[in-house]
C-alpha atoms as a PDB file:
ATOM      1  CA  UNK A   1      61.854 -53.460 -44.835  1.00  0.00           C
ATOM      2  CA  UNK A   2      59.364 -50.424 -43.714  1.00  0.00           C
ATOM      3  CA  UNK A   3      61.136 -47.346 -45.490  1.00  0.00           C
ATOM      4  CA  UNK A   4      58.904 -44.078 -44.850  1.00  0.00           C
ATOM      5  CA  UNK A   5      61.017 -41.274 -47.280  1.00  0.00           C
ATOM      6  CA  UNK A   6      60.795 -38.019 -46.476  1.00  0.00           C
ATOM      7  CA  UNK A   7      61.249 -34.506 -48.613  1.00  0.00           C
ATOM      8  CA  UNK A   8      60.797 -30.954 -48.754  1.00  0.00           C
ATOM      9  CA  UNK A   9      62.968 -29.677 -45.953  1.00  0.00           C
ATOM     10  CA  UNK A  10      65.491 -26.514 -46.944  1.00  0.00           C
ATOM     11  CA  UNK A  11      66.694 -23.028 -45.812  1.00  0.00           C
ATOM     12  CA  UNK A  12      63.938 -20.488 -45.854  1.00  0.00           C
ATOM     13  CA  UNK A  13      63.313 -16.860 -44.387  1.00  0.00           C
ATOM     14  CA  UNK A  14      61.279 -16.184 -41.229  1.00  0.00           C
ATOM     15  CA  UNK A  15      57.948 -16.015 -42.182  1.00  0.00           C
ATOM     16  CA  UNK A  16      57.902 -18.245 -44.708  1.00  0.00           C
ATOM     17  CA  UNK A  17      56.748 -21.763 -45.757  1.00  0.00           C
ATOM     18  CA  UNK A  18      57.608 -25.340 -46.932  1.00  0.00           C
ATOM     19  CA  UNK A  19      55.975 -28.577 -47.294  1.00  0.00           C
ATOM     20  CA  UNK A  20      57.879 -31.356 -46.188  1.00  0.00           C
ATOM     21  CA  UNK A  21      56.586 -35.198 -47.597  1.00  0.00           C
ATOM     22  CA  UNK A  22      56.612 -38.245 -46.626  1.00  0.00           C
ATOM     23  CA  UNK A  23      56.223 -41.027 -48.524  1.00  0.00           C
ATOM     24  CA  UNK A  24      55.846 -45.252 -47.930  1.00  0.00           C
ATOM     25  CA  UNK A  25      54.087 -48.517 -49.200  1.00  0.00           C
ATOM     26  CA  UNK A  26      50.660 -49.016 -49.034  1.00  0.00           C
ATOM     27  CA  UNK A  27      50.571 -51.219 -46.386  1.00  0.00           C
ATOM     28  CA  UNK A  28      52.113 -48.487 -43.806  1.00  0.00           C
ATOM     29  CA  UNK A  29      49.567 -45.915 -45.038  1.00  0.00           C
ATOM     30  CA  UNK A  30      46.538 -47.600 -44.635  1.00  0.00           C
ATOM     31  CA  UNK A  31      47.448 -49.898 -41.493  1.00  0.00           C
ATOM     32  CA  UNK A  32      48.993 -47.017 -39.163  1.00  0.00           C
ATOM     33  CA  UNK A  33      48.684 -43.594 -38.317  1.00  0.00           C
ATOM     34  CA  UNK A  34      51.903 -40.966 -39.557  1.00  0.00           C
ATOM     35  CA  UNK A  35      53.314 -38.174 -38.006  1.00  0.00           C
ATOM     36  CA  UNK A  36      56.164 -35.654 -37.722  1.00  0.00           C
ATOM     37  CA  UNK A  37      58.386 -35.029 -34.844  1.00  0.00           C
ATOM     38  CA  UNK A  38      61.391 -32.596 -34.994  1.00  0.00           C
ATOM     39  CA  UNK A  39      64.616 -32.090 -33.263  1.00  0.00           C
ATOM     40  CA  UNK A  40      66.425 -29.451 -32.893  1.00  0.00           C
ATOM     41  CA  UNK A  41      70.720 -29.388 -31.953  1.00  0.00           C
ATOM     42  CA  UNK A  42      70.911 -30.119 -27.812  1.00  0.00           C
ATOM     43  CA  UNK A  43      67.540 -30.648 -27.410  1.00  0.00           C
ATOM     44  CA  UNK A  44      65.165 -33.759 -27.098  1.00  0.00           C
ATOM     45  CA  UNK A  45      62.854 -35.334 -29.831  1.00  0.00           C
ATOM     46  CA  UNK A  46      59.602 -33.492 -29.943  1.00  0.00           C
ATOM     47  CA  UNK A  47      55.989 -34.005 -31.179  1.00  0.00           C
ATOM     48  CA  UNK A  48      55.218 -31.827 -34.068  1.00  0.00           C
ATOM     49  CA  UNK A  49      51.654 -33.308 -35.533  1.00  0.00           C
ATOM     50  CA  UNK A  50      49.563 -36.278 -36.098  1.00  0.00           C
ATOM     51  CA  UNK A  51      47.185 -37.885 -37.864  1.00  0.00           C
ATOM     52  CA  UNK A  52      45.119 -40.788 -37.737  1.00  0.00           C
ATOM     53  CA  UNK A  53      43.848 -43.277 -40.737  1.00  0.00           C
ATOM     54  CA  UNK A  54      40.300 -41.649 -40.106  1.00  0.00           C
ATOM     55  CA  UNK A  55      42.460 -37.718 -40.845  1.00  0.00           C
ATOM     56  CA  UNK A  56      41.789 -37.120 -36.928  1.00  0.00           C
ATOM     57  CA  UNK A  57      44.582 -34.282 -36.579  1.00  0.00           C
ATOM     58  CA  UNK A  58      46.602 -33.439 -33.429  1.00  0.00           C
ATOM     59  CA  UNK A  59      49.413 -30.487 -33.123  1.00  0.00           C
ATOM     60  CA  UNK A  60      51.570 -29.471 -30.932  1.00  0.00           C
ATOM     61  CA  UNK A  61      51.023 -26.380 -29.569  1.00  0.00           C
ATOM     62  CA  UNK A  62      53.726 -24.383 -30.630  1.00  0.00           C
ATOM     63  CA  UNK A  63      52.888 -25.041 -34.104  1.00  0.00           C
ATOM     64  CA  UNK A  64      49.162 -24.819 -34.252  1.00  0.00           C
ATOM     65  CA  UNK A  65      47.523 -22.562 -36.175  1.00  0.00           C
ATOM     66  CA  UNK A  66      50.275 -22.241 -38.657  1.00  0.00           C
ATOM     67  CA  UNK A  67      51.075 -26.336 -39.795  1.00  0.00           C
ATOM     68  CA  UNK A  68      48.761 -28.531 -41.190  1.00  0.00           C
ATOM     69  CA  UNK A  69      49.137 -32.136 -41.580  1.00  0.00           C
ATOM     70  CA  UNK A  70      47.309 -34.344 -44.287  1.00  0.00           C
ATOM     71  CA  UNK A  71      47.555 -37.101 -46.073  1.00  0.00           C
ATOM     72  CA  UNK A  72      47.357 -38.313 -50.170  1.00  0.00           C
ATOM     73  CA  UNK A  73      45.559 -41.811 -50.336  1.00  0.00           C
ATOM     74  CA  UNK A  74      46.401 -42.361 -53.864  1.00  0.00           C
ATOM     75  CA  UNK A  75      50.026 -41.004 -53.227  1.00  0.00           C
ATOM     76  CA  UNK A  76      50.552 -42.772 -49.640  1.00  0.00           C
ATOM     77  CA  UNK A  77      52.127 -39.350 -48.484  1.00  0.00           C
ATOM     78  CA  UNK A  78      51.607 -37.430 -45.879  1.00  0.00           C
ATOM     79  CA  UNK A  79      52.466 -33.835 -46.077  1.00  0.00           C
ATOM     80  CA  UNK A  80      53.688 -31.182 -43.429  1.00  0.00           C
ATOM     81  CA  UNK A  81      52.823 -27.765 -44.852  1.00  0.00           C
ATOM     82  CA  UNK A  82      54.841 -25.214 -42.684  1.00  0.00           C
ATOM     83  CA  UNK A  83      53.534 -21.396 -43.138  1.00  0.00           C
ATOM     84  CA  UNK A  84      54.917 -18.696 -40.919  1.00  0.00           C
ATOM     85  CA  UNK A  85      57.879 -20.179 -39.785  1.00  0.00           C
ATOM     86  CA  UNK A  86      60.312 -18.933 -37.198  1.00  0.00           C
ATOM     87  CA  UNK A  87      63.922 -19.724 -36.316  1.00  0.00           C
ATOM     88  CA  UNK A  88      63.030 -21.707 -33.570  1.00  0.00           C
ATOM     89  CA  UNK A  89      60.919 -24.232 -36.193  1.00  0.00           C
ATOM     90  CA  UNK A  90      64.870 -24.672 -37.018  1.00  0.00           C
ATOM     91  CA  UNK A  91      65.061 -28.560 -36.622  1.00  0.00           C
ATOM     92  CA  UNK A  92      65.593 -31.864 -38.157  1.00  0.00           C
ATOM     93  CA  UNK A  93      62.386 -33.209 -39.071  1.00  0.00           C
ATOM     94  CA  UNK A  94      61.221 -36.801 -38.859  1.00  0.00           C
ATOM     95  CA  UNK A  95      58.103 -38.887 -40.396  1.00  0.00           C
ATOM     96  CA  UNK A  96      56.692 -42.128 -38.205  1.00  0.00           C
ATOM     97  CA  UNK A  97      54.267 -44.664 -38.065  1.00  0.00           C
ATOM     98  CA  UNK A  98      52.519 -46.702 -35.645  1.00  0.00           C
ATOM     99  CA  UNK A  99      49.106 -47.345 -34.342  1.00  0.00           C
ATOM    100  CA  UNK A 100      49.793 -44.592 -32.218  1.00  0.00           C
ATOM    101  CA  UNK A 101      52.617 -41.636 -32.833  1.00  0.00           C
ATOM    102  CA  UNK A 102      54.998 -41.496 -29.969  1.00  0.00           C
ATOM    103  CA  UNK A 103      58.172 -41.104 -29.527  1.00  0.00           C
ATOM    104  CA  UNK A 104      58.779 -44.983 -29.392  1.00  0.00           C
ATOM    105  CA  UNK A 105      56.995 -45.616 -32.983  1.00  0.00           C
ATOM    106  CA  UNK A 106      57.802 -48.687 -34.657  1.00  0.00           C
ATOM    107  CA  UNK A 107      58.451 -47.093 -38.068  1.00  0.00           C
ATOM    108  CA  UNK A 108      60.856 -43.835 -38.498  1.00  0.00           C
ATOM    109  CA  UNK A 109      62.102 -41.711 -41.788  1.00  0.00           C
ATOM    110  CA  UNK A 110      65.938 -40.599 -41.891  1.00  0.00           C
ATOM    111  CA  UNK A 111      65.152 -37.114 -41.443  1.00  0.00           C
ATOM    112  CA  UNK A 112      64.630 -34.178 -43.352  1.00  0.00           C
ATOM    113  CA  UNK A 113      66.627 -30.687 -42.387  1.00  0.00           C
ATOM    114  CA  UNK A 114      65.010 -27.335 -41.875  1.00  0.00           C
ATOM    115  CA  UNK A 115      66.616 -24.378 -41.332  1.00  0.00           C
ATOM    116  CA  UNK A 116      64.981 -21.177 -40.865  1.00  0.00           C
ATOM    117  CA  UNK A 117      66.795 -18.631 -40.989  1.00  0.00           C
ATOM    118  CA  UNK A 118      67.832 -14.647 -42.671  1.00  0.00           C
END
């Protein structure tokens, strides 16, 4: 059973940061590329960032500029770190995997809650 585990998420002030992980087997990490999407109460799943086995990097606009995705080879994590965050960041966040990061990945976390708020 694929089990991608994801961490990090929390309550924190505007303006400030967190790192969400995710973590899964080896065979995940180096067969597919990972990604976060995020959903927010009443509203659709959305694309947050990407990245490929080669560390190709995509964002979604909203976030660029302040979140950076990358990932640990010798963990098999992939980190979200979050910097300047604002209360509509507020969302639960989710890790997949696939060859390609859609909506309709194979491969999905449980979820990881992130509240921003003062």
């Amino acid at each position: 059973q694929v089990q991608l585990v994801e961490s990090g998420g929390g309550l924190v002030q505007p303006g400030g940061s967190l790192r969400l992980s995710c973590a899964t087997s080896r065979s995940i990490f180096s067969n597919f590329a990972m990604g976060w999407y995020r959903q927010a109460p009443g509203k659709e799943r959305e694309f947050v960032a990407g990245i490929s086995r080669l560390d190709n990097t995509n964002y979604a606009d909203s976030v660029k500029g302040r979140f950076t995705i990358s990932r640990d080879n010798a963990e098999n994590t992939v980190y979200l770190q979050m910097n300047s965050l604002k209360p509509e960041d507020t969302a639960v966040y989710y890790c997949a995997a696939d060859i390609i990061i859609t909506r309709d990945s194979r491969y999905w976390g449980q979820g990881t809650q992130v509240t921003v708020s003062s």
